[in-house]
Protein backbone atom coordinates (compact mmCIF):
# COMPACT_ATOMS: atom_id res chain seq x y z
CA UNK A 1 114.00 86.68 109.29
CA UNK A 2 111.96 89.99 109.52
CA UNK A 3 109.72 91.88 111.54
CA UNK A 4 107.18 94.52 111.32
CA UNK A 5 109.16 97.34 112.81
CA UNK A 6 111.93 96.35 110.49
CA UNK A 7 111.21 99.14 108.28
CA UNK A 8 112.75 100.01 104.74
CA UNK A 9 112.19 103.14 102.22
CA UNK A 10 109.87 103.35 99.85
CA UNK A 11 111.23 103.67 95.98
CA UNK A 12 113.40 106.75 96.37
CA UNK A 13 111.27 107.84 98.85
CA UNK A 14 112.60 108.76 101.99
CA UNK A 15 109.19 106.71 103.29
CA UNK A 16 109.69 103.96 105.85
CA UNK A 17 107.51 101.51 105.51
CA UNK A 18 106.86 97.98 107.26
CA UNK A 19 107.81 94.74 105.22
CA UNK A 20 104.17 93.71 105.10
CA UNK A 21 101.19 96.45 104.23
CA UNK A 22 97.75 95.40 105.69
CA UNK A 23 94.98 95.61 103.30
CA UNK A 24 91.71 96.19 104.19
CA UNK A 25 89.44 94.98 101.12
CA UNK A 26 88.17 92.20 103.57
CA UNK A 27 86.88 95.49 106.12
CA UNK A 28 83.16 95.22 105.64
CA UNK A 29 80.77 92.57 105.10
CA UNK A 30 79.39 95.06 102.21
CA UNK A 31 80.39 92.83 99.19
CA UNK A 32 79.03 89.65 100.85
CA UNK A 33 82.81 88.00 102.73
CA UNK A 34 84.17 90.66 104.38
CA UNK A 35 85.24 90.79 108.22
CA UNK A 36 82.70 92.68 110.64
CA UNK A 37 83.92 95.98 112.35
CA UNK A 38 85.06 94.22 115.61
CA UNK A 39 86.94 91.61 113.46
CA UNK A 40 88.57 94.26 111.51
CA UNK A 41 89.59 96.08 114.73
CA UNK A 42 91.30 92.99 116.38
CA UNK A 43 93.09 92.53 112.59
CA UNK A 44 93.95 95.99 112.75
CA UNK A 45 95.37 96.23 116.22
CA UNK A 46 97.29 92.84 115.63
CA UNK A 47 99.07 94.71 112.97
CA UNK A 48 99.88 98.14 114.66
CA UNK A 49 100.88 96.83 117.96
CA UNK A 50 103.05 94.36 116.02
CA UNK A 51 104.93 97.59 114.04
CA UNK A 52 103.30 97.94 111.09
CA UNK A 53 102.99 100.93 110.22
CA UNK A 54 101.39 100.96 106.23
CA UNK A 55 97.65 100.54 105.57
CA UNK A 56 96.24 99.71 102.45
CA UNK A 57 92.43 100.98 101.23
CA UNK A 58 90.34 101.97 98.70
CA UNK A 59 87.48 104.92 97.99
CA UNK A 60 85.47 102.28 96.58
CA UNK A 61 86.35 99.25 99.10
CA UNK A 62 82.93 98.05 100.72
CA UNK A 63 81.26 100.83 98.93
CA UNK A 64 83.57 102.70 101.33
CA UNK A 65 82.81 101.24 105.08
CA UNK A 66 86.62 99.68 104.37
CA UNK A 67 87.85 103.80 104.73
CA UNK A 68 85.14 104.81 107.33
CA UNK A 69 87.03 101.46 109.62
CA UNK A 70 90.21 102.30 108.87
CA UNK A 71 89.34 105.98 110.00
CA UNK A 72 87.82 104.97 113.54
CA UNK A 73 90.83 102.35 113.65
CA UNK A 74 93.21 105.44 113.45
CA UNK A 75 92.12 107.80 116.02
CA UNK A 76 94.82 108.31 118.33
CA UNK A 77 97.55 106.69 116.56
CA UNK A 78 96.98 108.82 113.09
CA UNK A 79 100.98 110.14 113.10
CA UNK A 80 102.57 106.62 113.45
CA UNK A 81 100.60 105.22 110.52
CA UNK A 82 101.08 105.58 106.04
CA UNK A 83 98.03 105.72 104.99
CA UNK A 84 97.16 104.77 101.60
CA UNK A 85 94.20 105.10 99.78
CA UNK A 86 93.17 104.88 95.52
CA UNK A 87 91.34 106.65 93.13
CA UNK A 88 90.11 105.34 89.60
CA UNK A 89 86.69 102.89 90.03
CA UNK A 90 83.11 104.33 89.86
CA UNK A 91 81.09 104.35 92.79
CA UNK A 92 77.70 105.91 91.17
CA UNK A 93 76.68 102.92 88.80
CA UNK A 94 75.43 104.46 85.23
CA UNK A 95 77.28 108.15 85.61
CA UNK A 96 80.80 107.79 83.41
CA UNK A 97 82.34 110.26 85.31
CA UNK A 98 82.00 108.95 89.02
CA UNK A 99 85.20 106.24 87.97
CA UNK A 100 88.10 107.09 85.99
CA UNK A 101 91.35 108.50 85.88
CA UNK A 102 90.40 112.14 84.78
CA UNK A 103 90.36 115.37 87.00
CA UNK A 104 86.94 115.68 88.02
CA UNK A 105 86.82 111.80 89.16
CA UNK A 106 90.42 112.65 90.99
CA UNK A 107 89.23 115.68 92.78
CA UNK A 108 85.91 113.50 93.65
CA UNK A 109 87.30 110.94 94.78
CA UNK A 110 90.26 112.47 97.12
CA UNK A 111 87.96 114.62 98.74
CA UNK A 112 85.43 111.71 99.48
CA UNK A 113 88.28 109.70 101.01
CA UNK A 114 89.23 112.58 102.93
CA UNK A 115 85.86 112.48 104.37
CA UNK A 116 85.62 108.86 104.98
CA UNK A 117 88.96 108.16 106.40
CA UNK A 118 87.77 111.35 108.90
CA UNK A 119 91.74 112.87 108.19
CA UNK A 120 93.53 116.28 106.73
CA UNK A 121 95.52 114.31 104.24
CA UNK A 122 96.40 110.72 102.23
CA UNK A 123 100.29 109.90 102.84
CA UNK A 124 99.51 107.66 100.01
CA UNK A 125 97.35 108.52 96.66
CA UNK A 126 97.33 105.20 93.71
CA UNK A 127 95.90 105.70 90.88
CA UNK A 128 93.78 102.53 90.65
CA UNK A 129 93.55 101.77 87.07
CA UNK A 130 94.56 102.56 83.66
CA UNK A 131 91.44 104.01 82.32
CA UNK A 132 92.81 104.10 78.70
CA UNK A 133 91.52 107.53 77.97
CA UNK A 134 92.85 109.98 80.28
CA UNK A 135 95.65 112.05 79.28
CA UNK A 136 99.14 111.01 81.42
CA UNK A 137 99.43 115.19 81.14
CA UNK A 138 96.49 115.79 83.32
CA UNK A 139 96.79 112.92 85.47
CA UNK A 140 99.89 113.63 86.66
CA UNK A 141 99.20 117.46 87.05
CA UNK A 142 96.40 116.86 88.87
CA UNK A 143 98.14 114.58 91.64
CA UNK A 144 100.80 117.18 91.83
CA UNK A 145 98.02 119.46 91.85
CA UNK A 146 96.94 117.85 94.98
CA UNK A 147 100.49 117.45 96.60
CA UNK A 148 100.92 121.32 96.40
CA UNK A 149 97.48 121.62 98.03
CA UNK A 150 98.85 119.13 101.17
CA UNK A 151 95.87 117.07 100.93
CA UNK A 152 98.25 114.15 99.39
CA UNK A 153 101.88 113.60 100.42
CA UNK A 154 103.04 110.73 98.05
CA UNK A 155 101.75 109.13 94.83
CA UNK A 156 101.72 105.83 93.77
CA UNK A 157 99.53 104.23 90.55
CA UNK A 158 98.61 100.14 89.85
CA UNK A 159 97.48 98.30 87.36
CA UNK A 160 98.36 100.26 84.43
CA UNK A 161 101.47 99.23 81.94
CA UNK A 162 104.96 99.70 82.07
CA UNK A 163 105.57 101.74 78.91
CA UNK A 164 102.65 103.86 80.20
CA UNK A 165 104.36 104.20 84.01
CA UNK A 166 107.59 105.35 82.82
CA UNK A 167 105.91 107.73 80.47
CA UNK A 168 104.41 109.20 83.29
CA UNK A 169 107.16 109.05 85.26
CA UNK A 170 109.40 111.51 82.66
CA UNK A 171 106.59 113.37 82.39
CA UNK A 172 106.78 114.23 85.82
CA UNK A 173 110.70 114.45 86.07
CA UNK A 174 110.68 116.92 83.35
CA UNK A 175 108.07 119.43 84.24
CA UNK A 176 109.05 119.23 88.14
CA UNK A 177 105.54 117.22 89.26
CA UNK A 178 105.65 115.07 92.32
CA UNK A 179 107.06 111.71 90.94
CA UNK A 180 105.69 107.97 91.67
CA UNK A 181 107.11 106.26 94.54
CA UNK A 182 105.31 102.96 94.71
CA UNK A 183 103.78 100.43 92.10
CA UNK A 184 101.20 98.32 93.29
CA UNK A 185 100.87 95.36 90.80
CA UNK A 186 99.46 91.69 91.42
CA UNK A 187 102.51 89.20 91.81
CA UNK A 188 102.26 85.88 93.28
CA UNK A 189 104.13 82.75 92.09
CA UNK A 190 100.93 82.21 89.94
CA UNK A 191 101.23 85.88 88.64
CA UNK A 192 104.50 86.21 87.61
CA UNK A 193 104.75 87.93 84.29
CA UNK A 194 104.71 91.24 85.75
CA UNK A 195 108.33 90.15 85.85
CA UNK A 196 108.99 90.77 82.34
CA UNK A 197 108.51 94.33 82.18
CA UNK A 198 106.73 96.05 85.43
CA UNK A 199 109.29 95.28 88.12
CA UNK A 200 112.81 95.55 86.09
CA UNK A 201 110.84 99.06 85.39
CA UNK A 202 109.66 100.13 88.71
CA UNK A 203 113.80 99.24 90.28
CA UNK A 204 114.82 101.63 87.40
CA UNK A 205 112.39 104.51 87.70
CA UNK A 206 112.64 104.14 91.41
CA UNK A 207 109.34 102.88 92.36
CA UNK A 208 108.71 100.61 95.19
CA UNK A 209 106.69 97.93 94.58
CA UNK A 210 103.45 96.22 96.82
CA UNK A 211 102.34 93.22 95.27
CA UNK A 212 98.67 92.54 96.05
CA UNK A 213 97.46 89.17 95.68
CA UNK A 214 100.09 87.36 97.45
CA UNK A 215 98.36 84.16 97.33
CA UNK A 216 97.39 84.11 94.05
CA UNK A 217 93.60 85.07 95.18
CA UNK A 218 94.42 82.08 98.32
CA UNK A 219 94.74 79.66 95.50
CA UNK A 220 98.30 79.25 97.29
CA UNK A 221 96.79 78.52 100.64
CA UNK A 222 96.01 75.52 100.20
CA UNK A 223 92.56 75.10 101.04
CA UNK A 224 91.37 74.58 97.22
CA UNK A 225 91.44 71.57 95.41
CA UNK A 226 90.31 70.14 91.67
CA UNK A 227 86.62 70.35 92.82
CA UNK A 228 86.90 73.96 93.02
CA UNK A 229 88.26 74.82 89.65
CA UNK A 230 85.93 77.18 87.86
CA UNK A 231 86.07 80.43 86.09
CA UNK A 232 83.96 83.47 85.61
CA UNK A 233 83.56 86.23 83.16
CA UNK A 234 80.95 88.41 84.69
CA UNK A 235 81.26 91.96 85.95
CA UNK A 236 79.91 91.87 89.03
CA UNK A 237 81.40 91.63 92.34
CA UNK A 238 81.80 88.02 93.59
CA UNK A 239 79.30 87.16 96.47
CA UNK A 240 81.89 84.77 97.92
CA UNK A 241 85.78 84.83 98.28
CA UNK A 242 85.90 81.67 95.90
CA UNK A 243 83.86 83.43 93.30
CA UNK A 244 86.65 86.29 93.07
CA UNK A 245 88.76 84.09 92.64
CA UNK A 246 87.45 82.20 89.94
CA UNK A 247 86.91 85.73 88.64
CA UNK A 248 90.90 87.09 88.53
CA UNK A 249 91.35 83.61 86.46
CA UNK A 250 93.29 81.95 88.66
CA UNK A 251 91.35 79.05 90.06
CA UNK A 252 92.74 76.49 87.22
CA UNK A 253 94.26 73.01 87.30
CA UNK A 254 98.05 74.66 86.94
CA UNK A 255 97.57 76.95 89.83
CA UNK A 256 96.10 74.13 91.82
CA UNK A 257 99.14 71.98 91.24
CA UNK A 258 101.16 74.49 91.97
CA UNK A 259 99.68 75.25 95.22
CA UNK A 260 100.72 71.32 95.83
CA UNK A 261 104.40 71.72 95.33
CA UNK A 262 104.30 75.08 97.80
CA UNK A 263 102.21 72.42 100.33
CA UNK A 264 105.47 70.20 99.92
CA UNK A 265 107.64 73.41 100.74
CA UNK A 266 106.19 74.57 103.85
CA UNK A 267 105.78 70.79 105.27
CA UNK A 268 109.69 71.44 104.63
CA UNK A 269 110.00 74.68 107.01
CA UNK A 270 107.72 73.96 109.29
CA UNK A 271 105.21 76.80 107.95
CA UNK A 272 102.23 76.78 105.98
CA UNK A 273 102.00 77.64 102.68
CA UNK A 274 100.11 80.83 103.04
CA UNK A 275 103.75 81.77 104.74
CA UNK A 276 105.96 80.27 102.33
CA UNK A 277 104.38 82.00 99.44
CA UNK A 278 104.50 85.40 101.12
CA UNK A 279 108.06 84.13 102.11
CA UNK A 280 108.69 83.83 98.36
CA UNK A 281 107.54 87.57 96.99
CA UNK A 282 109.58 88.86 100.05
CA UNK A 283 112.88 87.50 98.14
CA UNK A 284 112.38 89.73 95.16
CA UNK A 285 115.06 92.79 95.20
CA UNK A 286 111.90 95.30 93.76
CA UNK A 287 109.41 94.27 96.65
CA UNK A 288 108.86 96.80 99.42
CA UNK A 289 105.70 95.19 101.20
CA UNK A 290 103.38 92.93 99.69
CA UNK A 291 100.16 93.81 100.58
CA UNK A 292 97.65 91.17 102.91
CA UNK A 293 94.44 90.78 103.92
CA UNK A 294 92.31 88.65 105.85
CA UNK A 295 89.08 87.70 106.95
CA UNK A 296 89.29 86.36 110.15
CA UNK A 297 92.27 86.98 113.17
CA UNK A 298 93.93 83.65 112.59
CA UNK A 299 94.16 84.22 108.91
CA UNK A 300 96.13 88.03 110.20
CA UNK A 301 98.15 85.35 112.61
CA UNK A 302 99.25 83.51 110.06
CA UNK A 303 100.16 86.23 107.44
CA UNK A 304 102.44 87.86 109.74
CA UNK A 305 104.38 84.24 110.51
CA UNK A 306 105.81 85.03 106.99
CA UNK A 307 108.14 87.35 108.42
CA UNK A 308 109.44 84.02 110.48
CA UNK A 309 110.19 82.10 107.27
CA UNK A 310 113.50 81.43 105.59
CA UNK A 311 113.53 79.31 102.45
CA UNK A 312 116.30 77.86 101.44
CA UNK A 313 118.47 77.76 97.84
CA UNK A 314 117.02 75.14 97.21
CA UNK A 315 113.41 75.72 98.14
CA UNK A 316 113.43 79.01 96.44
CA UNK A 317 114.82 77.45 92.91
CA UNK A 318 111.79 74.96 93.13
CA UNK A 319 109.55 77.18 93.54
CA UNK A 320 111.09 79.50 91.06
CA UNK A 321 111.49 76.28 88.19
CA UNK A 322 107.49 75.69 88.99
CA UNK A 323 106.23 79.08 88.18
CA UNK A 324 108.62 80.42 86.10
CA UNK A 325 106.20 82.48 83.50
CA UNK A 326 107.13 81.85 79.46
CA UNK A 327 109.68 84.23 78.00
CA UNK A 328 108.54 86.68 75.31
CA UNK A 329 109.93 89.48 73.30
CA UNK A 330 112.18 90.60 73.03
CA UNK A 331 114.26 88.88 75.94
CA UNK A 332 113.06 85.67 74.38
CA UNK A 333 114.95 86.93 70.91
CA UNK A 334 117.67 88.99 72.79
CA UNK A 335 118.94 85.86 75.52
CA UNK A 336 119.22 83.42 72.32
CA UNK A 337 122.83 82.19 72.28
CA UNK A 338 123.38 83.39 68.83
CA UNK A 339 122.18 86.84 69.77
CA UNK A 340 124.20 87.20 72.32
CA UNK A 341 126.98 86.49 70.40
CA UNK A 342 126.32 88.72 67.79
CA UNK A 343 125.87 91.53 70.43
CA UNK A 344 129.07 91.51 72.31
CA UNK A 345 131.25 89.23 70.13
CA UNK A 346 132.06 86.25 72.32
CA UNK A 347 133.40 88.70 74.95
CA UNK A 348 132.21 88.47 78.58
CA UNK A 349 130.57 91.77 79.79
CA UNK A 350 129.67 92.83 83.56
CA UNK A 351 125.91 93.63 84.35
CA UNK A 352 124.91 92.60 80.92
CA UNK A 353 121.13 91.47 81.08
C-alpha cells in the first residue's frame, strides 16, 4: 500500500517526488477530449490536497492552455509543487525550426513555458523527442546552459533510445553538465519492450523513470472491446480519445484480450482494472511515478485507488506470463543454456544477468 505523500527520490536526485505524477494532456478541450478549466481544477486539487506533489505538462499540450491551467492551478502553492514541463514538438506548423531538439527550438521553447506556466523557473525540463539530427553535444550544453542560468533546475529527456541516453549521459558526466535524472518512456503491460534495454539502462545511469501511458492508451481499462479495434496512420491529432489510441497502435485484438485477463485480476482484488494495471508498473524496481491523466474527476478517483492495491505472487506472475514482450538480441543469444555454459563454465555466479 502507498500514498501520495509517500514520497521517494528521483534517479540520483535528491528530488522527492510522489508515487503517482499527474499529467495534464487531458487540460483543455483544445485537441477535441480534453477536460474544461473547472474540471481540470477539481482534478488538480484532488491531487495536491491528496500529497502529490509532481505535475506533468507540455509547451505544446492544448496548443499550450494545458501550461496556462497548470499556472493558475499553482498560484499560492508554487513551492510545494515539481513542476515539469518538455521541449522538442513544433508549435508553428510549416517553420522547421519551431520543433526540435536544437538550441534555438530549446531556448524558444523554455522561455514560452516560462511565460505560460506564469513562473521564474521549470524544476523539471524533458527533452520530448529524439529529433534524429541534433547533436547530443549541443543538446546537452544547452540544458546545462539553462541550469546555470536558474531558469531550469533538473533535466529529464523521453522517447529517445537507450544507446543514445547513455551517450548523453557520459557526455554530461565527463564535461561536468547537469546530468539526467528522470526517463519518461511509455510502459504499460501492453508496452513492455522498453524492458529490454531503456529501464535496465535508466537503474544503471541513475535515471528515474515515469512511465506514461499506464493503460496502454485505456486499452487496459476496460471499456473497449473487439468492435473498437482499429488503427490509424495519419499525422494528425486524434479528434477523440479512441482515435489516439488507435493511433499509438495499440487498439488490437492482443491488447484487447489482454485487457480481459487484467478484468479477471481486479474482479480478484476488489479493484478495477484501471487500478490493477497502475498497480502492476508500480512493482517495477526502475519506476519512480507513472504518470496519469484523466478526463473527468471520477476517472482522477479512480487513478489514485491504485495506491490501495496489492497484487499478489500470483496475480503479478499472470499478468507478467500474459504480456511478457519476445526476447531479442542479444539476451535472446546470451540466456541460451549453451551460452551460458560456455560463459562461466558450469559454475554458479552471483548477480549474473
Amino acid at each position: 500500500m502507498l500514498a501520495l505523500d509517500q514520497y521517494r527520490p528521483l534517479g540520483r536526485s535528491g528530488l522527492r517526488v510522489s508515487p503517482l505524477s499527474l499529467g495534464t494532456m487531458t487540460f483543455g478541450s483544445d485537441w477535441g477530449w480534453g477536460a474544461d478549466a473547472d474540471e481540470a481544477r477539481r482534478i488538480f486539487d484532488l491531487y495536491v490536497d491528496r500529497g502529490g506533489n509532481l505535475i506533468d505538462t507540455a509547451v505544446n499540450y492544448t496548443d499550450g492552455t494545458a501550461e496556462r491551467m497548470v499556472g493558475a492551478f499553482v498560484k499560492g502553492r508554487r513551492e510545494r509543487i515539481v513542476l515539469a514541463t518538455k521541449f522538442t514538438m513544433a508549435r508553428d506548423p510549416g517553420n522547421p525550426n519551431s520543433g526540435g531538439n536544437h538550441r534555438l527550438n530549446l531556448v524558444r521553447s523554455v522561455e514560452q513555458s516560462l511565460r505560460q506556466l506564469d513562473t521564474d523557473r521549470i524544476d523539471l525540463l524533458y527533452l520530448h523527442g529524439w529529433d534524429g539530427t541534433t547533436a547530443p553535444e549541443e543538446v546537452m550544453r544547452g540544458l546545462d546552459d539553462l541550469v546555470r542560468q536558474g531558469k531550469v533546475v533538473y533535466l529529464g529527456i523521453c522517447n529517445t533510445p537507450a544507446w543514445r541516453v547513455a551517450q548523453m549521459q557520459t557526455l554530461a558526466e565527463w564535461r561536468g553538465w547537469a546530468p539526467l535524472v528522470a526517463l519518461q518512456i511509455e510502459y504499460s503491460l501492453v508496452q513492455r519492450t522498453v524492458e529490454h534495454e531503456l529501464l535496465p539502462m535508466a537503474r544503471a545511469m541513475g535515471l528515474g523513470v515515469l512511465p506514461w501511458s499506464p493503460l496502454g492508451g485505456g486499452v487496459l481499462s476496460g471499456k473497449y472491446g473487439r468492435a473498437d479495434v482499429a488503427h490509424s496512420d495519419g499525422p494528425e491529432v486524434a479528434a477523440s480519445r479512441k482515435g489516439v489510441i488507435a493511433a499509438t497502435g495499440h487498439m488490437t485484438e492482443a491488447a484487447l484480450a489482454l485487457a480481459e485477463i487484467v478484468r479477471g485480476v481486479a474482479a480478484e482484488c476488489g479493484a478495477t482494472p484501471a487500478q490493477v494495471a497502475l498497480a502492476w508498473t508500480l512493482l517495477h524496481p526502475a519506476v519512480a511515478a507513472p504518470i496519469v491523466g484523466a478526463r473527468t474527476l471520477a476517472q482522477a478517483e479512480e487513478n489514485l485507488g491504485a495506491l490501495d492495491v496489492a497484487l499478489s505472487p500470483d496475480q503479478r506472475a499472470r499478468l507478467d506470463a500474459a504480456s511478457a514482450p519476445n526476447p531479442i538480441f542479444p539476451a535472446a543469444f546470451l540466456d541460451r543454456p549453451m551460452v551460458r555454459q560456455l560463459i562461466f563454465g558450469g559454475a554458479r555466479v552471483a548477480g549474473a544477468a
